[in-house]
PDB file of N, CA and C in Angstrom:
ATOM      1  N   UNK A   1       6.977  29.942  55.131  1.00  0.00           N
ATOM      2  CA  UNK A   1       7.367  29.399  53.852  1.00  0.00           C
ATOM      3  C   UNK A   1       6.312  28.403  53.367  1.00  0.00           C
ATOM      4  N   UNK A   2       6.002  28.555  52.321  1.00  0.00           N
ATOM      5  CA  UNK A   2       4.679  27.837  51.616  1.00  0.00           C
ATOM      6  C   UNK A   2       5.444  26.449  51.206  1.00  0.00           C
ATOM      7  N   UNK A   3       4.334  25.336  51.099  1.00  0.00           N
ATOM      8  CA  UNK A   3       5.329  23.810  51.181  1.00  0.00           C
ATOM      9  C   UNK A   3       4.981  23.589  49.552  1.00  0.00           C
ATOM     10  N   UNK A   4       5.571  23.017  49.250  1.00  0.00           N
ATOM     11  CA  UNK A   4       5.579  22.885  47.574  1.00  0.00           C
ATOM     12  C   UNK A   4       4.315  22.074  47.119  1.00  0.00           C
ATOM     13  N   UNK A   5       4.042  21.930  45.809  1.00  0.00           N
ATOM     14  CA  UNK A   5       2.687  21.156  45.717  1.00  0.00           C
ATOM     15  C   UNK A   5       2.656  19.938  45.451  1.00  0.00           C
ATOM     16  N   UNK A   6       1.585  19.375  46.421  1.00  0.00           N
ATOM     17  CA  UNK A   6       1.844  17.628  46.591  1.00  0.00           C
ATOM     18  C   UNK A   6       3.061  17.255  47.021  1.00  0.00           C
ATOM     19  N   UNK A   7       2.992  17.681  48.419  1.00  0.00           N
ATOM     20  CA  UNK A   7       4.520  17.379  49.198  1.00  0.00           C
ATOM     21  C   UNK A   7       4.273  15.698  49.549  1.00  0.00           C
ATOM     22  N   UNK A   8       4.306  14.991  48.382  1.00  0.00           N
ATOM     23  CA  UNK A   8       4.509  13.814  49.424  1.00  0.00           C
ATOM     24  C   UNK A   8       5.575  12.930  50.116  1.00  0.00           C
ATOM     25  N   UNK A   9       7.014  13.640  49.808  1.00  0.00           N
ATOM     26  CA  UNK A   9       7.893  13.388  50.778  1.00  0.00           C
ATOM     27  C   UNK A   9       7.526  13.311  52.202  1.00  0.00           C
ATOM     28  N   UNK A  10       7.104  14.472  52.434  1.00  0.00           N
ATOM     29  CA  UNK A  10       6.854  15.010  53.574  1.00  0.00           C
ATOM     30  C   UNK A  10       5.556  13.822  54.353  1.00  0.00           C
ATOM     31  N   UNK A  11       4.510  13.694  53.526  1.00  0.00           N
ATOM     32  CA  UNK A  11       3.701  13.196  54.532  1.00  0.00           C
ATOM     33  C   UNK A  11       4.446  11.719  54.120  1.00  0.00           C
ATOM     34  N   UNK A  12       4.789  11.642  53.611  1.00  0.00           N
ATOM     35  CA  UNK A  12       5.000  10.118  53.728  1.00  0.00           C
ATOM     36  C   UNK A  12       5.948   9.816  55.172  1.00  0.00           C
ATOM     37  N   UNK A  13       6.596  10.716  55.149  1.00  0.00           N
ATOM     38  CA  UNK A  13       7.815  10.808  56.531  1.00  0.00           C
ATOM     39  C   UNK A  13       6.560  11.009  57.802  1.00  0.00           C
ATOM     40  N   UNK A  14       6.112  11.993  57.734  1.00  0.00           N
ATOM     41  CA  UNK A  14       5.103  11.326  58.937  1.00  0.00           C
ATOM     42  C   UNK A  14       3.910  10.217  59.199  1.00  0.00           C
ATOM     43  N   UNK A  15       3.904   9.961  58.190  1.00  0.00           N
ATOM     44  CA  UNK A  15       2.887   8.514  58.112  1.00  0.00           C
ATOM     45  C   UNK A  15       3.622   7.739  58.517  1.00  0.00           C
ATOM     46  N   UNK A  16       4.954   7.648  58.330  1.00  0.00           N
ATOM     47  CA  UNK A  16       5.711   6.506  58.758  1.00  0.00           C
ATOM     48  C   UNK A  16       6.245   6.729  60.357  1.00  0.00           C
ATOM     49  N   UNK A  17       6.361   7.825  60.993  1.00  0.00           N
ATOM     50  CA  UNK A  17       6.452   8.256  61.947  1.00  0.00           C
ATOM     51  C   UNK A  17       5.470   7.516  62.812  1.00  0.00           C
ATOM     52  N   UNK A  18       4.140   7.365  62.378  1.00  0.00           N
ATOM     53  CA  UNK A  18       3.112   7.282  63.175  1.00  0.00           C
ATOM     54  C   UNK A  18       2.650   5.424  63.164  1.00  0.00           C
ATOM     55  N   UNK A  19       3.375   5.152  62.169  1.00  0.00           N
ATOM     56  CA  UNK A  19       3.526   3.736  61.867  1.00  0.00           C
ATOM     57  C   UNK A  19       2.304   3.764  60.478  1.00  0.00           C
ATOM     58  N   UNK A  20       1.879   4.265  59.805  1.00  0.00           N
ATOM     59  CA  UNK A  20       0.906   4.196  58.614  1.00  0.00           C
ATOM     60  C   UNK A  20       2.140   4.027  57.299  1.00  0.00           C
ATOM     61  N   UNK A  21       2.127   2.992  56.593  1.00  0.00           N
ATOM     62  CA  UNK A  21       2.869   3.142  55.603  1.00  0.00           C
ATOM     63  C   UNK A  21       2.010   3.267  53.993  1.00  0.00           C
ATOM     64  N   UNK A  22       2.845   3.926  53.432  1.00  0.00           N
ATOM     65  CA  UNK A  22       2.318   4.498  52.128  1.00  0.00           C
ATOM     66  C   UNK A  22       1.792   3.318  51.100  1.00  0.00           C
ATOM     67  N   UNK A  23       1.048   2.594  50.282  1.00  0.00           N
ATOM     68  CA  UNK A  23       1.195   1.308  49.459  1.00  0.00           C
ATOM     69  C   UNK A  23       1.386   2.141  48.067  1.00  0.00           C
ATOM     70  N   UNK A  24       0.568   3.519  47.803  1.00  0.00           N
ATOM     71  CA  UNK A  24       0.676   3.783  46.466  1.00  0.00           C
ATOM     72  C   UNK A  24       0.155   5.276  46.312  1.00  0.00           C
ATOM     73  N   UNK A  25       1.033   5.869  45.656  1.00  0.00           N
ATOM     74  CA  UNK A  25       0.394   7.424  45.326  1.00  0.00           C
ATOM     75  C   UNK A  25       0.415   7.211  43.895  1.00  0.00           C
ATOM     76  N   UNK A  26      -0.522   7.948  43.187  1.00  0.00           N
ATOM     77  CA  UNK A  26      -1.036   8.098  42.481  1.00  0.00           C
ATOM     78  C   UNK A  26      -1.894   9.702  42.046  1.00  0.00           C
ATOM     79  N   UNK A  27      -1.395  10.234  41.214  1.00  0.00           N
ATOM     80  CA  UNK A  27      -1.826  11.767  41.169  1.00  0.00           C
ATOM     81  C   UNK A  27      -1.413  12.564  41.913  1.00  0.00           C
ATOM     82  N   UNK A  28      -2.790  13.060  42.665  1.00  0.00           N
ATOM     83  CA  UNK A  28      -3.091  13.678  44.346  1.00  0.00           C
ATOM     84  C   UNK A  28      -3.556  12.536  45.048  1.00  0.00           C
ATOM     85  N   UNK A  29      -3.533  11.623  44.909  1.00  0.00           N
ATOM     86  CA  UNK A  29      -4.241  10.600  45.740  1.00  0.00           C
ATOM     87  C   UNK A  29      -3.110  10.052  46.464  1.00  0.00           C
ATOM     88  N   UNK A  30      -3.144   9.108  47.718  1.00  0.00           N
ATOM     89  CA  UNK A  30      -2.286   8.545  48.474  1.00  0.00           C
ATOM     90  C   UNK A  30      -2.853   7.525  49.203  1.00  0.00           C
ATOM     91  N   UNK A  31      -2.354   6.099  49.058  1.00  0.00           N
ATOM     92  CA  UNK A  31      -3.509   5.142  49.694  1.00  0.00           C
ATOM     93  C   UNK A  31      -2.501   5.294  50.874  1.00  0.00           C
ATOM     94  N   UNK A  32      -3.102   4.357  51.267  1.00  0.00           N
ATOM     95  CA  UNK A  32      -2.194   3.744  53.122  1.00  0.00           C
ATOM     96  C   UNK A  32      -2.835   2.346  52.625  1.00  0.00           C
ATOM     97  N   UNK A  33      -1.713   1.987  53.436  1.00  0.00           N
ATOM     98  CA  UNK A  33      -1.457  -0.104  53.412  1.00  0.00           C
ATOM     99  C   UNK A  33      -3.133  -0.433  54.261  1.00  0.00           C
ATOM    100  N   UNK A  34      -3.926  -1.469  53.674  1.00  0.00           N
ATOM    101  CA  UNK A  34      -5.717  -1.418  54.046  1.00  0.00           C
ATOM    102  C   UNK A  34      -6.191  -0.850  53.637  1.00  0.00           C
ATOM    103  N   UNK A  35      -5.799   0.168  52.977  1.00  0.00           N
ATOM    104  CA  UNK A  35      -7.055   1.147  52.845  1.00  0.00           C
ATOM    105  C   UNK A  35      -8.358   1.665  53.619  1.00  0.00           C
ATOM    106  N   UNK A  36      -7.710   1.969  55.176  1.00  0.00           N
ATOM    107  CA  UNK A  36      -8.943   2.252  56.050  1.00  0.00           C
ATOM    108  C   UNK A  36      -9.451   3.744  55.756  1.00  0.00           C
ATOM    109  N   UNK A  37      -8.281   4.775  55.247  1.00  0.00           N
ATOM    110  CA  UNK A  37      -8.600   6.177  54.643  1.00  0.00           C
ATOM    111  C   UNK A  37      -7.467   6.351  53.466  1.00  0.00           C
ATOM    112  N   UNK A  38      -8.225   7.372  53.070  1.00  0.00           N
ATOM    113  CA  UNK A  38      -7.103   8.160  51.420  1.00  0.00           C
ATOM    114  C   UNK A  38      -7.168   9.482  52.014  1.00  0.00           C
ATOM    115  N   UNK A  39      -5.969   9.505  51.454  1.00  0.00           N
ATOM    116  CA  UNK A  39      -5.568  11.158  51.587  1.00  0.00           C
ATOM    117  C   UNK A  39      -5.772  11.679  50.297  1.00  0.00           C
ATOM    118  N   UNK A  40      -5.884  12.819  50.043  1.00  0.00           N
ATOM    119  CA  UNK A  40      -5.822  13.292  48.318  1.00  0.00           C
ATOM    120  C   UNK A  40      -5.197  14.895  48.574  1.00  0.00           C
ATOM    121  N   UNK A  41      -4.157  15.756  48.201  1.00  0.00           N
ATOM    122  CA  UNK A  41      -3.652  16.845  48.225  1.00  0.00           C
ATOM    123  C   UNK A  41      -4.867  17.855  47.431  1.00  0.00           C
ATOM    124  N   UNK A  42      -3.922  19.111  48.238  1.00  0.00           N
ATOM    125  CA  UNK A  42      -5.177  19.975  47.889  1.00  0.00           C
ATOM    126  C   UNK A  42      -4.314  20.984  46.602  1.00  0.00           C
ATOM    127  N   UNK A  43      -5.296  21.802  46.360  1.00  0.00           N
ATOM    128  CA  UNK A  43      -4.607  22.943  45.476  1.00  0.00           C
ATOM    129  C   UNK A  43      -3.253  23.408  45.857  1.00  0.00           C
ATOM    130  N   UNK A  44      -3.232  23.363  47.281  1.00  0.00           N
ATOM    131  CA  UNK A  44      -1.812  24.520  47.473  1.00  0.00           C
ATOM    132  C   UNK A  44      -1.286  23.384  48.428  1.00  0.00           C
ATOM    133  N   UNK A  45       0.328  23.288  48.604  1.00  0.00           N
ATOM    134  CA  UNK A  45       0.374  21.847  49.345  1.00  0.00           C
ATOM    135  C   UNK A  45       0.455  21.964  50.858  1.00  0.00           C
ATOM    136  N   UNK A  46      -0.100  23.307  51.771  1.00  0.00           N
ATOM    137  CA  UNK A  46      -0.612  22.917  52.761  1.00  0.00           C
ATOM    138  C   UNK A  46      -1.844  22.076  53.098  1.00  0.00           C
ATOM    139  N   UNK A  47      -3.175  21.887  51.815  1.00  0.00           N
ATOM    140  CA  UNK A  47      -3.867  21.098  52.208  1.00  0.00           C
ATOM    141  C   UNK A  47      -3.958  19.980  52.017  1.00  0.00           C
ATOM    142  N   UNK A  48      -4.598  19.394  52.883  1.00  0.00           N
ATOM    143  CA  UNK A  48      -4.298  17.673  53.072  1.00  0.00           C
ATOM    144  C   UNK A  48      -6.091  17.443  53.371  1.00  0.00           C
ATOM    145  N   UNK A  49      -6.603  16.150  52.173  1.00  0.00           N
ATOM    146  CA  UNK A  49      -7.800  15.872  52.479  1.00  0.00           C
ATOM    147  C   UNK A  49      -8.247  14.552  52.766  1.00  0.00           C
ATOM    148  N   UNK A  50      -8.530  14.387  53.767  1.00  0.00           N
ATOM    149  CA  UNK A  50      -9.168  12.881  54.007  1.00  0.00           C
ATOM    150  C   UNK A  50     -10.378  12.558  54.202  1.00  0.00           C
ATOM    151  N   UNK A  51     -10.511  11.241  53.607  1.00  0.00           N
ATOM    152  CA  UNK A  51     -11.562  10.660  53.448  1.00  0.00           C
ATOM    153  C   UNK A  51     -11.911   9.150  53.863  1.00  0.00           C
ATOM    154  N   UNK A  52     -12.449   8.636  54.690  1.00  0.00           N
ATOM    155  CA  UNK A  52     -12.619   7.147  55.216  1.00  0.00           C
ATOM    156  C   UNK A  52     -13.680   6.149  54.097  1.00  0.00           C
ATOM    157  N   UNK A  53     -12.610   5.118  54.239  1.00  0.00           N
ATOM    158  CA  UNK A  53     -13.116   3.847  53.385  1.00  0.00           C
ATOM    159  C   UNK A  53     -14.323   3.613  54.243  1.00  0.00           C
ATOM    160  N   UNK A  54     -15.968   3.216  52.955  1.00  0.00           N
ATOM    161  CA  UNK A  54     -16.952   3.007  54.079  1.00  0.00           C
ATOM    162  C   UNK A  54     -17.046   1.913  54.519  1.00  0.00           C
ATOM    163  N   UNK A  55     -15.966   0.839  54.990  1.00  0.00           N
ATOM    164  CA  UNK A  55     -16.103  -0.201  55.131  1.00  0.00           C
ATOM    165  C   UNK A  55     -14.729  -0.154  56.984  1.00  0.00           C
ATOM    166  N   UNK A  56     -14.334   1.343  56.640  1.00  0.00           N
ATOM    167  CA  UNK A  56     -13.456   1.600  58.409  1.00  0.00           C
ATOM    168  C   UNK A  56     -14.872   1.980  59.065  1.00  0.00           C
ATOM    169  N   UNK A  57     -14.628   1.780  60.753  1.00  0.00           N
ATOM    170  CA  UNK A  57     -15.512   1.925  61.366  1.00  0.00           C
ATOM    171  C   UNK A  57     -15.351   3.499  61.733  1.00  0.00           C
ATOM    172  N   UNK A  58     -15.878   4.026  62.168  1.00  0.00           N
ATOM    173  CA  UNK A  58     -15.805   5.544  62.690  1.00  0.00           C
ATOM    174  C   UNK A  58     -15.111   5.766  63.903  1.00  0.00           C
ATOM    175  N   UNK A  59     -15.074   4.960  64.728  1.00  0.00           N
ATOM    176  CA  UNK A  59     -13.688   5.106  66.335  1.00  0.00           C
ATOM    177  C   UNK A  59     -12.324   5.008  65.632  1.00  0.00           C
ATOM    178  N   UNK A  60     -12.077   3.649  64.383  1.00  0.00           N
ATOM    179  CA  UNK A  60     -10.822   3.862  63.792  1.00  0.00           C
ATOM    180  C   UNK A  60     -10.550   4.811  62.952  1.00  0.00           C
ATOM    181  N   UNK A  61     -11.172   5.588  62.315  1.00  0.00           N
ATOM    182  CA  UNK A  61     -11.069   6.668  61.657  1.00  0.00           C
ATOM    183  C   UNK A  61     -10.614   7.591  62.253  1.00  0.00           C
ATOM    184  N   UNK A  62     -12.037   7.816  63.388  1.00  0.00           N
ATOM    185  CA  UNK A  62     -11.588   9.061  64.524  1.00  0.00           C
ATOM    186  C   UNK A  62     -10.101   8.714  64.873  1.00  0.00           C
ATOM    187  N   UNK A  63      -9.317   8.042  65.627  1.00  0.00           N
ATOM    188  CA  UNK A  63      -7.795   7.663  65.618  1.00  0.00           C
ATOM    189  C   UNK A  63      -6.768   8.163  64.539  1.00  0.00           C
ATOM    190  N   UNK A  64      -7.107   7.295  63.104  1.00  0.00           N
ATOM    191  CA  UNK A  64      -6.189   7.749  62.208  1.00  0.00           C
ATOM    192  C   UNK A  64      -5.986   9.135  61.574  1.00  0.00           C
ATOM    193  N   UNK A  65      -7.428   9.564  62.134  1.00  0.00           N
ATOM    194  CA  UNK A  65      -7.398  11.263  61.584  1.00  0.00           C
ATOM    195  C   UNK A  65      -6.619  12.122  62.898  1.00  0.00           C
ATOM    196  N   UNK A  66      -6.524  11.680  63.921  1.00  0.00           N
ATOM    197  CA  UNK A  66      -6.474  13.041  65.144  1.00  0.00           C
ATOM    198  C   UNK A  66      -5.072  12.087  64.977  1.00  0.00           C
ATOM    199  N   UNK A  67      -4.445  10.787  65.042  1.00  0.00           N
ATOM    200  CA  UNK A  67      -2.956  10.903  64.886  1.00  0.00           C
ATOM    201  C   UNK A  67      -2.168  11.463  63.416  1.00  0.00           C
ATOM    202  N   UNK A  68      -2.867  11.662  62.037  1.00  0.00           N
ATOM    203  CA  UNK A  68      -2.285  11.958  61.189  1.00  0.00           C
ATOM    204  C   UNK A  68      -2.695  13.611  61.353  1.00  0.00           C
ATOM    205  N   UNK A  69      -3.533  14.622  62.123  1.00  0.00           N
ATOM    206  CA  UNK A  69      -3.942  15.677  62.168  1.00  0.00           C
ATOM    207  C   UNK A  69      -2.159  16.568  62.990  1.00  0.00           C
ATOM    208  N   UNK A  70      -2.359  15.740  63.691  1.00  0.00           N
ATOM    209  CA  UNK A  70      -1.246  15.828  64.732  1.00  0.00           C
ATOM    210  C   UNK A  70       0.286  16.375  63.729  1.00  0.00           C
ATOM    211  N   UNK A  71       0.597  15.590  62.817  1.00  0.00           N
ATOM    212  CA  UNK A  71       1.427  15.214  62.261  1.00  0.00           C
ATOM    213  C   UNK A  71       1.441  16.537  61.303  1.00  0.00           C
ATOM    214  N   UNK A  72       0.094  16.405  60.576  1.00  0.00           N
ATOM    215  CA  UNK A  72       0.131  17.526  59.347  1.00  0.00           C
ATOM    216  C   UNK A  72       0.389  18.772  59.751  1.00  0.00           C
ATOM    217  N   UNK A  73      -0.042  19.269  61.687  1.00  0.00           N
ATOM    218  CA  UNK A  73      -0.001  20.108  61.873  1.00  0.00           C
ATOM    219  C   UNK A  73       1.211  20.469  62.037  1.00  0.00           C
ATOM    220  N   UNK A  74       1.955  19.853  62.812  1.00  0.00           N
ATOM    221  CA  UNK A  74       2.964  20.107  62.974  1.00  0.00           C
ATOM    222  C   UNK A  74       4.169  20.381  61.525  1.00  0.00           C
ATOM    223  N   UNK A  75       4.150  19.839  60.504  1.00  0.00           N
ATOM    224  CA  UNK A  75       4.177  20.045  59.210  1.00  0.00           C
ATOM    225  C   UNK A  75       3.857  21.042  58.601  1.00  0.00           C
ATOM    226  N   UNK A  76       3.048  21.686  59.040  1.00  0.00           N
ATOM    227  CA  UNK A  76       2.441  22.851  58.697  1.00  0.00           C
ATOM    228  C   UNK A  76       1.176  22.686  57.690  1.00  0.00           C
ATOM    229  N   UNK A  77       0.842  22.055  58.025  1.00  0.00           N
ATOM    230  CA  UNK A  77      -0.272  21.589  56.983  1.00  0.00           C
ATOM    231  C   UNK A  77      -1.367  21.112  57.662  1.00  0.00           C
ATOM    232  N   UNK A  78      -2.748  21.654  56.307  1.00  0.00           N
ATOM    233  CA  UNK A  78      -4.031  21.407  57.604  1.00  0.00           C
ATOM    234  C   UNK A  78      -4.700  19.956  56.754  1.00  0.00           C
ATOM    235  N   UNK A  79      -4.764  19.227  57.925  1.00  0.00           N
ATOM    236  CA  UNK A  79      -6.015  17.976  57.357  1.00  0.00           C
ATOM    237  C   UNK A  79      -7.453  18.214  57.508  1.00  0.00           C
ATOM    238  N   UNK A  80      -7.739  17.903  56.658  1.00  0.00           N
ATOM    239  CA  UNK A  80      -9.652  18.701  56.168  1.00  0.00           C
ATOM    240  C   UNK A  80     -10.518  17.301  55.787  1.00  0.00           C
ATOM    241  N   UNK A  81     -11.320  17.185  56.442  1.00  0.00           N
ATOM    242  CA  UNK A  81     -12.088  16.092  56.220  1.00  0.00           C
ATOM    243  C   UNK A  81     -12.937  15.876  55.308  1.00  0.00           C
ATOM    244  N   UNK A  82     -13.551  14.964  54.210  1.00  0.00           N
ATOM    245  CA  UNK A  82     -14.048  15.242  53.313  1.00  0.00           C
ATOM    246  C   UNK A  82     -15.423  14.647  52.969  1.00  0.00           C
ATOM    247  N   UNK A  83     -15.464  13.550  53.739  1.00  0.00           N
ATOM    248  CA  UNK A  83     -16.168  12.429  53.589  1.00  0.00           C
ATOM    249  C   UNK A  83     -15.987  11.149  53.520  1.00  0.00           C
ATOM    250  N   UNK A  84     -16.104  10.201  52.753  1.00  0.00           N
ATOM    251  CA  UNK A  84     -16.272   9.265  52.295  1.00  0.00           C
ATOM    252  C   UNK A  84     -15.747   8.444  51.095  1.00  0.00           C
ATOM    253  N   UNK A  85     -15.183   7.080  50.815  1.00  0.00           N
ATOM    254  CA  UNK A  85     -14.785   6.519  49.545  1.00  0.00           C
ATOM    255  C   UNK A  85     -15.302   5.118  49.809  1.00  0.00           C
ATOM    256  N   UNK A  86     -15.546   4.533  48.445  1.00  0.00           N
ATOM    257  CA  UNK A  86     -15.587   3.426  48.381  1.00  0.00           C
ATOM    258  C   UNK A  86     -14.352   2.870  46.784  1.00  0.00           C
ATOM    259  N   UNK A  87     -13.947   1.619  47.512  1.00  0.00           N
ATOM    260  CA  UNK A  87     -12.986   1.154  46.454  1.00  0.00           C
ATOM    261  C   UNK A  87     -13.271  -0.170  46.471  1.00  0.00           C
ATOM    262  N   UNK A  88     -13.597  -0.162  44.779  1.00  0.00           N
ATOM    263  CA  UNK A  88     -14.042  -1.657  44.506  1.00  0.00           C
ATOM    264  C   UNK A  88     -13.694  -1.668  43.704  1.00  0.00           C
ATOM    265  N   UNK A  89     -13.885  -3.834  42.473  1.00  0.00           N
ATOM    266  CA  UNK A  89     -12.886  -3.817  41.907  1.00  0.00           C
ATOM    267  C   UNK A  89     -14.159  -2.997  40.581  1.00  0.00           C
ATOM    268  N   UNK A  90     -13.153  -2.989  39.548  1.00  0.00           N
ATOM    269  CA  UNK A  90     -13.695  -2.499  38.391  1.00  0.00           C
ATOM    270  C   UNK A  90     -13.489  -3.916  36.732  1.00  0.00           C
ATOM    271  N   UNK A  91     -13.562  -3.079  35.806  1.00  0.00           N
ATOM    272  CA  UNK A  91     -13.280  -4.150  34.887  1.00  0.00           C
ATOM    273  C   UNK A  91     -11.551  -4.477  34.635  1.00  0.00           C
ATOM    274  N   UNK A  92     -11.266  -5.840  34.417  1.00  0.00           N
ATOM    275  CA  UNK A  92      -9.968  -6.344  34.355  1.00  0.00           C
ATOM    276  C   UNK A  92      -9.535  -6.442  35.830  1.00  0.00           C
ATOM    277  N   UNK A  93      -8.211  -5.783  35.855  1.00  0.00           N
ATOM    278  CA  UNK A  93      -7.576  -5.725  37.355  1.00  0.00           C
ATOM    279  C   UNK A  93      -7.652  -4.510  37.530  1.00  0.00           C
ATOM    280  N   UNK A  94      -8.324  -3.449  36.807  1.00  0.00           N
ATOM    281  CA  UNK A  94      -8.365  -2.077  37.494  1.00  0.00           C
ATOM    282  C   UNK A  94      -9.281  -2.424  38.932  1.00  0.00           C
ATOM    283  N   UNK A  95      -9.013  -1.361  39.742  1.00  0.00           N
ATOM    284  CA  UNK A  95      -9.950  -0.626  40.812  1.00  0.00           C
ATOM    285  C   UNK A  95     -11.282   0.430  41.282  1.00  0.00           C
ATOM    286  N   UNK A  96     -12.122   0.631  41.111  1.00  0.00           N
ATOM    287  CA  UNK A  96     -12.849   1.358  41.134  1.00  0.00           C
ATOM    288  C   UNK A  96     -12.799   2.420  42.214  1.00  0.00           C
ATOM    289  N   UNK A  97     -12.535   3.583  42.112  1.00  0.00           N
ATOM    290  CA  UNK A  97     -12.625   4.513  43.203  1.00  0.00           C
ATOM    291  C   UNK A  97     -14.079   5.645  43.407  1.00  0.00           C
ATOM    292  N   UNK A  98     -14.754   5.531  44.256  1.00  0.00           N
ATOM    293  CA  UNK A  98     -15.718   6.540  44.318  1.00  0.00           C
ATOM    294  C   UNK A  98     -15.975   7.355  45.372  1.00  0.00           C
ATOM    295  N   UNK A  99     -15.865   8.717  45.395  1.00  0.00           N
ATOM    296  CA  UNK A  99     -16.175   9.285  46.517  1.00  0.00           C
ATOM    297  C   UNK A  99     -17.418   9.460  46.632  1.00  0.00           C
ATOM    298  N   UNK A 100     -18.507   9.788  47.860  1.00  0.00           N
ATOM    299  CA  UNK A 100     -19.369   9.343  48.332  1.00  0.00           C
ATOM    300  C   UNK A 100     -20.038  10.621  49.030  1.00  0.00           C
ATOM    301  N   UNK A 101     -21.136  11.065  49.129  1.00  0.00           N
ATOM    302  CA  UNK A 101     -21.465  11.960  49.358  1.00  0.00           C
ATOM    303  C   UNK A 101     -22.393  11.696  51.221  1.00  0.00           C
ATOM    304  N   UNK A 102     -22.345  12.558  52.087  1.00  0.00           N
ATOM    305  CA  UNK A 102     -22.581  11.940  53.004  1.00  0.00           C
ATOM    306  C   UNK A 102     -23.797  11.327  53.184  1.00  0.00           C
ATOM    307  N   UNK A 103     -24.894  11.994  52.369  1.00  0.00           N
ATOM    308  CA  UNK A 103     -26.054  11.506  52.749  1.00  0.00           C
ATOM    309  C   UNK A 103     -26.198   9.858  51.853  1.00  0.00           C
ATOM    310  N   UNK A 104     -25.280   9.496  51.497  1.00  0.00           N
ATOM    311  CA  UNK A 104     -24.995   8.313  50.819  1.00  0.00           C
ATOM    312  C   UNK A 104     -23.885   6.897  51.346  1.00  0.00           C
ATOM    313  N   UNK A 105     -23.167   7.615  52.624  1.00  0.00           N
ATOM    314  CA  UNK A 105     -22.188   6.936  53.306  1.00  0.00           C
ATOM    315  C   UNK A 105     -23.244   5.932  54.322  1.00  0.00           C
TER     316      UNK A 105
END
């Protein structure tokens, strides 16, 4: 059975499972409380894409990806790695979001 699009019931129930709590979805996007990675949904809502803030180190990443991998799988859903974000502020109280290309991380 195919999971509906942008299931974020669903991952939110295992983020919280794993102790990661949600601060804000937005679109396809999905922060986590720090912002050490974003998730962003894919076309069809088995995919799940993540991407590490360049300011997480790469051992904590490696962690939050193989315990949220765990999770999606079992969910039925695949986590796909993407690269890279940076989030800074922008003008007013907006946020700036940029994804990052690797040879640029």
């Amino acid at each position: 059975m195919a999971l509906a699009y942008r299931p974020l019931g669903i991952v939110k129930q295992f983020l919280e499972e794993i102790g990661i709590e949600v601060t804000y979805a937005y679109d396809d996007l999905v922060f986590i409380q720090h912002n050490p990675v974003l998730l962003q949904f894919g076309e069809v809502g088995e995919d799940l894409f993540f991407y590490t803030n360049v300011e997480t180190g790469e051992e904590e990443a490696g962690q939050i990806f193989a315990a949220i991998q765990a999770k999606a799988q079992s969910a039925g859903m695949s986590l796909i790695q993407r690269g890279k974000y940076r989030l800074s502020e922008g003008e007013g109280e907006n946020l700036s979001l940029e994804f990052l290309e690797d040879a640029e991380s």
